[in-house]
Protein backbone atom coordinates (compact mmCIF):
# COMPACT_ATOMS: atom_id res chain seq x y z
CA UNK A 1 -16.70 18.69 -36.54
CA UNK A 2 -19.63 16.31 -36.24
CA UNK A 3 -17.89 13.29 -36.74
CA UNK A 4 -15.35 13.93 -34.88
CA UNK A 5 -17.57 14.47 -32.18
CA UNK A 6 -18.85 10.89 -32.78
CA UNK A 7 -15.36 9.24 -32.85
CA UNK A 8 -14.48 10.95 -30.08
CA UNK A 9 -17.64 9.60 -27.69
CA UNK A 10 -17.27 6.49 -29.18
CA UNK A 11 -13.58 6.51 -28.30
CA UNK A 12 -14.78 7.25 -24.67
CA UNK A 13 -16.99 4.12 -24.45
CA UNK A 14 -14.40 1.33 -25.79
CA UNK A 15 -12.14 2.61 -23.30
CA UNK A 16 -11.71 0.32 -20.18
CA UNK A 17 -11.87 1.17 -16.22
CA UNK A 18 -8.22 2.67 -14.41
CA UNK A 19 -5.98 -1.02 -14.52
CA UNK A 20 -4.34 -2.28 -11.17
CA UNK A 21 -1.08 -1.02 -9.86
CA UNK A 22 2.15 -2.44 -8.91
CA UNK A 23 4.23 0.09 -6.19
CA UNK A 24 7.61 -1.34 -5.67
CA UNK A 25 10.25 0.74 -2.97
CA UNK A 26 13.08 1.85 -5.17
CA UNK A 27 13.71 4.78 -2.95
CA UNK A 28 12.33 4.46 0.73
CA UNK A 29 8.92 5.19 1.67
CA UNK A 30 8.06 8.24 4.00
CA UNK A 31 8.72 7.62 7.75
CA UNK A 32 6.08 10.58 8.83
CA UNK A 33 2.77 10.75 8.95
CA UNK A 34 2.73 14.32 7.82
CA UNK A 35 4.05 13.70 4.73
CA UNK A 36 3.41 10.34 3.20
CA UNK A 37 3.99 8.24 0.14
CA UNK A 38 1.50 9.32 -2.44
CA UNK A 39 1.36 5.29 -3.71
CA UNK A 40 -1.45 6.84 -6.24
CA UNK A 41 -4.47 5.41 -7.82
CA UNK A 42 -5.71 1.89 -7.53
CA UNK A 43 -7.47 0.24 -9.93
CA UNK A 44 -9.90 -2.84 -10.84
CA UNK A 45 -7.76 -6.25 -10.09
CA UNK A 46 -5.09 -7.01 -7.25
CA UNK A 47 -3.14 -3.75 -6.75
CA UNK A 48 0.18 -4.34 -4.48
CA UNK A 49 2.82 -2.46 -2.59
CA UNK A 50 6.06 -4.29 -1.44
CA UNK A 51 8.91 -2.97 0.71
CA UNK A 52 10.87 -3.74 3.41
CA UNK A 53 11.65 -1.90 7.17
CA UNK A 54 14.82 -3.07 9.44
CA UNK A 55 15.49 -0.97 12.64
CA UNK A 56 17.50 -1.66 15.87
CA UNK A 57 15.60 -0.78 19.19
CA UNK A 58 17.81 0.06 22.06
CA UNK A 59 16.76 0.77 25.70
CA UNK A 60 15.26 4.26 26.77
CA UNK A 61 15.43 4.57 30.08
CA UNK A 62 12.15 6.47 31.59
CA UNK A 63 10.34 5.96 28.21
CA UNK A 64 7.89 3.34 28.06
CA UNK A 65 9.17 1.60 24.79
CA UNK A 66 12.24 1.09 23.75
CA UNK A 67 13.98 3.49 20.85
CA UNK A 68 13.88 1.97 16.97
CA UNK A 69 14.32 5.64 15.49
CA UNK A 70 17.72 4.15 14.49
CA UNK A 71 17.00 2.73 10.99
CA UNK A 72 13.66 2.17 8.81
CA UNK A 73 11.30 1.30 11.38
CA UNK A 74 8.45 2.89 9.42
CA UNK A 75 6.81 2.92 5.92
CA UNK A 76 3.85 5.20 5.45
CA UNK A 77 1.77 5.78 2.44
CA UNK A 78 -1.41 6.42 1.25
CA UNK A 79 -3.78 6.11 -2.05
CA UNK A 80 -7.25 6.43 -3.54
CA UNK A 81 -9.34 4.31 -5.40
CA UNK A 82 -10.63 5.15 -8.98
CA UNK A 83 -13.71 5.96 -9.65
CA UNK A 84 -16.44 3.26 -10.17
CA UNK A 85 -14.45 0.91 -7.52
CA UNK A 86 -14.50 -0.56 -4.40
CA UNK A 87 -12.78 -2.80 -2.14
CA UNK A 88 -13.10 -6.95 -1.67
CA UNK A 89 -10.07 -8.21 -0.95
CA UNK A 90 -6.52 -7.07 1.34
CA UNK A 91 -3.99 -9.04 2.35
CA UNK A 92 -0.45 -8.85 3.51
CA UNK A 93 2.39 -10.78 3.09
CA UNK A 94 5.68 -10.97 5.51
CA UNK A 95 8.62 -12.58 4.60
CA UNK A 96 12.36 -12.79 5.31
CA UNK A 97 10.62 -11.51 9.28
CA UNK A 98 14.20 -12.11 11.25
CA UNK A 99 15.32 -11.25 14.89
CA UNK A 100 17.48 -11.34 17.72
CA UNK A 101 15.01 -9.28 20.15
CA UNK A 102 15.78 -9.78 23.80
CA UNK A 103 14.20 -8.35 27.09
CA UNK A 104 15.91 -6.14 29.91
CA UNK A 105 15.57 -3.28 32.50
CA UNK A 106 16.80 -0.22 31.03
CA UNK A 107 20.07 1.06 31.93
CA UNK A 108 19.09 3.03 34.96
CA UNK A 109 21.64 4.05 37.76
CA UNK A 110 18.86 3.55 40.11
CA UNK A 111 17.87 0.14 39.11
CA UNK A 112 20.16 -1.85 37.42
CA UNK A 113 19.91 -4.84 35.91
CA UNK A 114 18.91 -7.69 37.76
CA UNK A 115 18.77 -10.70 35.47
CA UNK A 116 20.77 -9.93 32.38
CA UNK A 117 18.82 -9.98 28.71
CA UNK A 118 15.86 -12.34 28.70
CA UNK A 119 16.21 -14.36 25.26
CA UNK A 120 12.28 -14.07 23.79
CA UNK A 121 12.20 -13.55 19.26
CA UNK A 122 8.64 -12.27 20.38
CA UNK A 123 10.07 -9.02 22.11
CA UNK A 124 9.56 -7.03 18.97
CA UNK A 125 7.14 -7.32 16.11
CA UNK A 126 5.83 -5.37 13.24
CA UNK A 127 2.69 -4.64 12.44
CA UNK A 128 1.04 -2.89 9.29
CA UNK A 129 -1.91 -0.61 10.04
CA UNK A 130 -4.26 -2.55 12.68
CA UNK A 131 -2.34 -6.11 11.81
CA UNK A 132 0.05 -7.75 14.21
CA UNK A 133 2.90 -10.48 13.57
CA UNK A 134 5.86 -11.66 14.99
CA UNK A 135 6.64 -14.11 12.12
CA UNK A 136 6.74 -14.99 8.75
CA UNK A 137 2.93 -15.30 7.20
CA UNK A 138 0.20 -14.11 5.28
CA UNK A 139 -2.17 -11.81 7.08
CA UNK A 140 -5.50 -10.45 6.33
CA UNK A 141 -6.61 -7.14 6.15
CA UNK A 142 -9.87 -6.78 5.28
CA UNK A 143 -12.22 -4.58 7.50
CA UNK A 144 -8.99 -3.13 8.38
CA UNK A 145 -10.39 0.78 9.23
CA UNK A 146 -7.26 2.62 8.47
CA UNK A 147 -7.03 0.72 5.16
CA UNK A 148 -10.78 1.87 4.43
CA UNK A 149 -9.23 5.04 4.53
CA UNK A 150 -7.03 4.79 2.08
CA UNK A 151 -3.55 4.23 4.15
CA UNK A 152 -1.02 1.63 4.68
CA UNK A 153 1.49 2.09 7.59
CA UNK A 154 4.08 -0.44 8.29
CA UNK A 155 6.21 -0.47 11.59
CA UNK A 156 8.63 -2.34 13.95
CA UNK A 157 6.81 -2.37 17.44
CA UNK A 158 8.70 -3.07 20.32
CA UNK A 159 6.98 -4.43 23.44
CA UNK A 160 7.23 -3.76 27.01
CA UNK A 161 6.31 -5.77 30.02
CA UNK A 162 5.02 -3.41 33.17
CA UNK A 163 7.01 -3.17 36.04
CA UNK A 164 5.82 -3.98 39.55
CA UNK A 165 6.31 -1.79 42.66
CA UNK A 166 9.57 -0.16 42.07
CA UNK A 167 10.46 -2.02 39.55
CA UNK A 168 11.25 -0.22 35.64
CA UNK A 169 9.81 -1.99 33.18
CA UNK A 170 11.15 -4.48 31.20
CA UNK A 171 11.53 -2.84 27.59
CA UNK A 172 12.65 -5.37 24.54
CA UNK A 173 15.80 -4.24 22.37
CA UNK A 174 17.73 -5.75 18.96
CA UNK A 175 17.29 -5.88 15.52
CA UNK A 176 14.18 -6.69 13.64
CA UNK A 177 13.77 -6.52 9.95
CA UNK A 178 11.08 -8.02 7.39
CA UNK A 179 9.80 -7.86 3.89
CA UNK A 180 6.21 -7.15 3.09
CA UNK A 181 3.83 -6.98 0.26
CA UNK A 182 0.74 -5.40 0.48
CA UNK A 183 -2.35 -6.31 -1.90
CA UNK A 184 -5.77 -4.64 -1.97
CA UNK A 185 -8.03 -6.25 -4.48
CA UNK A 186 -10.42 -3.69 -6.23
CA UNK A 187 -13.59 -4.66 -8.40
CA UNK A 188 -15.89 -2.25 -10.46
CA UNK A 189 -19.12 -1.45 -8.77
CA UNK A 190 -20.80 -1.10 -11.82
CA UNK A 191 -19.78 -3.79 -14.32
CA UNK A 192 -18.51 -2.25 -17.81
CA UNK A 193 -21.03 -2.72 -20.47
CA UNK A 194 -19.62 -5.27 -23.15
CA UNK A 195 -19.01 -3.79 -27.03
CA UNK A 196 -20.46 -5.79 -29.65
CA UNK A 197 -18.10 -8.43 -31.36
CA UNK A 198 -18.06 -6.00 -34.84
CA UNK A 199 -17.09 -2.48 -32.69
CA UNK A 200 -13.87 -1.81 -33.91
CA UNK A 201 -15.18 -2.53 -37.61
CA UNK A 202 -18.30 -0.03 -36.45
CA UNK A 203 -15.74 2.72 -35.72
CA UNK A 204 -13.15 2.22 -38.83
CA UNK A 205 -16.57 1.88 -40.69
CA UNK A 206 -17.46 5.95 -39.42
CA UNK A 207 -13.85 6.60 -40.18
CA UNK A 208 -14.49 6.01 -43.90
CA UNK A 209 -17.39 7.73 -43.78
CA UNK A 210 -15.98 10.40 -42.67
CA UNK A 211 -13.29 10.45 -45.27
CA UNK A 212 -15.99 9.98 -48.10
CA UNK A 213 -18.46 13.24 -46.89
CA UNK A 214 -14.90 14.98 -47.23
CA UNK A 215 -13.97 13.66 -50.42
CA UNK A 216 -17.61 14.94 -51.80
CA UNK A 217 -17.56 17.68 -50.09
CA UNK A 218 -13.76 19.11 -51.98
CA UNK A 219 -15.98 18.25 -55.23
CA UNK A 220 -18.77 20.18 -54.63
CA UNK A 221 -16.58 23.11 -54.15
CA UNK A 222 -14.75 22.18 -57.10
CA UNK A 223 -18.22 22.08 -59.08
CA UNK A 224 -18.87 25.67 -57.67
């Protein structure tokens, strides 16, 4: 029982900190806050999670923003970090970003259109957690408070432009989809201590040992 109580420590101590983890959208990500992705522990090194949201927005009259509950307009996850680690690094990367957003009054009997769709691939963005784009790009995300926390939400956000006097306002409608990869880059706050060049002989070295004390031990009984 004593040795393997000393294996068992020693075990413990060649064993490195939780690796970093790769979370890929095989099946889509939670749209609700109230029950999110559990994207699990992150560990030391660049830990990423890559997805992709498309929604179409269409006018809602007497809202203030347009509606984009038709599609994926939202990913939401969260995760923790191991133990022994903390954050220096988060990025976010947006690709395949395309659009065909336009501006218009919604359809209201009381004010109808007056100019037709304005043409503007600005009207509607995305955005993941305090991070804004409207394009194609690498984005940082460090300092980022809801990341601090532990949470990554990507969305579609459509824009609006305030009316004036009795004028609706202008809310932006179409099609938006985009790619994204998230990375948050973990380090250990205490660095691991390093095992000596011979370890692994040290420990099949006990192993023996252990066999031998055995070995004389079955004798001795023998002997009785």
């Amino acid at each position: 029982m004593r040795y393997f109580a000393v294996l068992g420590t020693l075990a413990l101590l060649s064993g490195g900190a939780v690796q970093a983890a790769s979370v890929v959208e095989t099946v889509d990500f939670s749209n609700s806050f109230f029950s999110p992705t559990n994207f699990g522990e992150f560990g030391v090194g660049d830990n990423t999670v890559t997805g992709s949201v498309s929604a179409t927005c269409v006018l809602d009259p007497g809202a203030d923003f347009s509606d984009c509950s038709g599609g994926d307009e939202i990913d939401y996850g969260f995760f923790s970090l191991a133990a022994g680690t903390e954050l220096v690094g988060a990025s976010v990367v947006i690709s395949n970003f395309t659009t065909d957003a336009m501006y218009n009054y919604p359809v209201d009997p009381n004010f109808p259109a007056e100019t037709g769709p304005i043409e503007d691939p600005s009207a509607i963005g995305g955005g993941v957690n305090n991070v804004y784009f409207e394009e194609n790009g690498v984005f940082s995300l460090l300092g980022d408070s809801f990341l601090a926390g532990g949470v990554i939400s990507v969305q579609i956000f459509p824009s609006t432009i305030l009316g004036f006097g009795n004028n609706p306002d202008i809310q932006s409608f179409g099609t938006v989809s985009f790619d994204y990869q998230v990375t948050v880059s973990l380090r250990e706050t205490t660095p691991a201590v390093p095992l000596p060049a011979g370890f692994p002989l040290f420990l099949t070295g006990l192993a023996g040992l252990y066999g031998v004390a055995r070995k004389s031990k079955r004798q001795d009984t023998k002997a009785e």
